[in-house]
C-alpha atoms as a PDB file:
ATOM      1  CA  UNK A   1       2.806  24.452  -9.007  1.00  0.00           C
ATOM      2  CA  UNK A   2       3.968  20.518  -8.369  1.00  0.00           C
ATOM      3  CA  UNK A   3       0.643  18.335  -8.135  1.00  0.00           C
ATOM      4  CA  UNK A   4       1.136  16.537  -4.917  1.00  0.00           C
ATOM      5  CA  UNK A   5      -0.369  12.720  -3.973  1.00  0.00           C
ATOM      6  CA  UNK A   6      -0.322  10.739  -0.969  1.00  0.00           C
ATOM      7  CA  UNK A   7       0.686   7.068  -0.587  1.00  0.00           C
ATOM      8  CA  UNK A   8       0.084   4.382   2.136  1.00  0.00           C
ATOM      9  CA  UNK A   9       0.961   0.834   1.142  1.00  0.00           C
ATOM     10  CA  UNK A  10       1.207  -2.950   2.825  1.00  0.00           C
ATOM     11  CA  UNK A  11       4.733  -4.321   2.560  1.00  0.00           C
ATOM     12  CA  UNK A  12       4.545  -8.157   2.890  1.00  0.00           C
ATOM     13  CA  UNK A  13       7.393 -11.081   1.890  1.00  0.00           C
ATOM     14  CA  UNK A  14       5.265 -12.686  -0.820  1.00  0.00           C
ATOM     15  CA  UNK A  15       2.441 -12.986  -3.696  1.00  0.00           C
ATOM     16  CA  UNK A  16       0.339 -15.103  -2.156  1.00  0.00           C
ATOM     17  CA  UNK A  17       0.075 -12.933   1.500  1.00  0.00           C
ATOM     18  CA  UNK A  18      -0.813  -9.418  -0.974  1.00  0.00           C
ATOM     19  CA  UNK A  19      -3.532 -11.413  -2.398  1.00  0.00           C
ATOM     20  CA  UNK A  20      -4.681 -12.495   0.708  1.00  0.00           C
ATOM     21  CA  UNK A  21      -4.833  -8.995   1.971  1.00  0.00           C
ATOM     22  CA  UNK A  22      -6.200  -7.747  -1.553  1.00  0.00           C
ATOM     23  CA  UNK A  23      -9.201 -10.133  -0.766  1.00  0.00           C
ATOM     24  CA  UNK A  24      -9.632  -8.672   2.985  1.00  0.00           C
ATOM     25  CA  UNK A  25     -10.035  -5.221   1.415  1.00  0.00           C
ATOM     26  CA  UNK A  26     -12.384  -6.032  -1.574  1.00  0.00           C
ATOM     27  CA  UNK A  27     -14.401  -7.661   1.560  1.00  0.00           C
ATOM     28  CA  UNK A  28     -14.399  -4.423   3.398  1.00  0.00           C
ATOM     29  CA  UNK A  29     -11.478  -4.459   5.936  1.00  0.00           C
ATOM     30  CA  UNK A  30      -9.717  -1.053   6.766  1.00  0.00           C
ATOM     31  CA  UNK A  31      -6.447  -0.970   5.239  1.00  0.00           C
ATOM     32  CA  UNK A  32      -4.909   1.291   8.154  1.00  0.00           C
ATOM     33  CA  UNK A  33      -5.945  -1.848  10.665  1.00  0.00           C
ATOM     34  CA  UNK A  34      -4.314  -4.544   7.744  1.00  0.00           C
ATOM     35  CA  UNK A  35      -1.175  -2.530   7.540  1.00  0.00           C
ATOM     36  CA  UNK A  36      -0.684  -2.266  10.949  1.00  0.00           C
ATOM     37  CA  UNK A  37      -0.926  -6.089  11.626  1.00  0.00           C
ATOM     38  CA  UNK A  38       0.516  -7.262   8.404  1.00  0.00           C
ATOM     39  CA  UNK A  39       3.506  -5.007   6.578  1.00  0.00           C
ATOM     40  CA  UNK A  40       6.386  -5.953   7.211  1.00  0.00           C
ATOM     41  CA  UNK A  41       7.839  -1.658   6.666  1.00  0.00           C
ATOM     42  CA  UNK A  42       7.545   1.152   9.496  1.00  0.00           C
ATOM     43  CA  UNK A  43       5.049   2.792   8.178  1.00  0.00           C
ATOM     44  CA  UNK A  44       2.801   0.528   9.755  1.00  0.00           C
ATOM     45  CA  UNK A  45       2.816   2.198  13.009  1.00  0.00           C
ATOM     46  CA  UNK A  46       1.139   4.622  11.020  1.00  0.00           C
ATOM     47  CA  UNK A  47      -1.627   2.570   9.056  1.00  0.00           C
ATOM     48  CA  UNK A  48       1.150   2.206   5.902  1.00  0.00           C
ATOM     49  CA  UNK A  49       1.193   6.372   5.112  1.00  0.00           C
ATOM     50  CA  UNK A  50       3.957   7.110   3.451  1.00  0.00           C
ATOM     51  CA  UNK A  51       3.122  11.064   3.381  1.00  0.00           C
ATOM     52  CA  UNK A  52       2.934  13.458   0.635  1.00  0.00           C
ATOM     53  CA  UNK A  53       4.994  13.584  -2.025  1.00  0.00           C
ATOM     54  CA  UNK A  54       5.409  15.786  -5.550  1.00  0.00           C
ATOM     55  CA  UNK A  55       3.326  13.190  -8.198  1.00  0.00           C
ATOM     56  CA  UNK A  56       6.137  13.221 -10.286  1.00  0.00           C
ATOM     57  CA  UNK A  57       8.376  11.451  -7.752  1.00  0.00           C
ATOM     58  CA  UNK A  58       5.739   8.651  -6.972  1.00  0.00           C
ATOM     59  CA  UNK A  59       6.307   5.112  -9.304  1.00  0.00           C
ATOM     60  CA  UNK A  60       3.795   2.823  -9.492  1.00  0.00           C
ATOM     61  CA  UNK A  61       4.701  -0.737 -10.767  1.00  0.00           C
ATOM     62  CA  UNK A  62       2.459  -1.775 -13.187  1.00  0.00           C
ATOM     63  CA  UNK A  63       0.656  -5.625 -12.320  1.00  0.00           C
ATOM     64  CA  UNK A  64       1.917  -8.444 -13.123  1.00  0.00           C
ATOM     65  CA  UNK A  65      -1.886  -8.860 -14.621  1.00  0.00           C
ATOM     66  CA  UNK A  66      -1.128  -5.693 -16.814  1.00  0.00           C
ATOM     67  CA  UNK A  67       0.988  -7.565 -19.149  1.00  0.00           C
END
């Protein structure tokens, strides 16, 4: 049996504007109300969900920090 995860994500232009948000979250704003008024993709309308998916087909960039 596939192992399944779920994804929601903020899709903004540049760095700096993630950060921004990334500093709005560690301060306690819901990410479903920050998605909706700052990605730029259609899952917005939705609070960023991007559904469920089989783990095996989800990719996850490692940081820039990571390195």
């Amino acid at each position: 049996m596939a192992m399944k995860a779920s994804a929601s994500h903020i899709l903004v232009k540049t760095e700096g504007e993630a950060y921004i948000i990334l500093k709005q979250l560690r301060e306690g704003s819901r990410f479903e109300k920050l998605a909706e008024e700052k990605s730029l993709c259609p899952s917005r309308k939705k609070g960023g969900d991007l559904g469920w998916f089989a783990s095996c087909l989800l990719y996850t960039s490692p940081s820039p920090r990571d390195s």
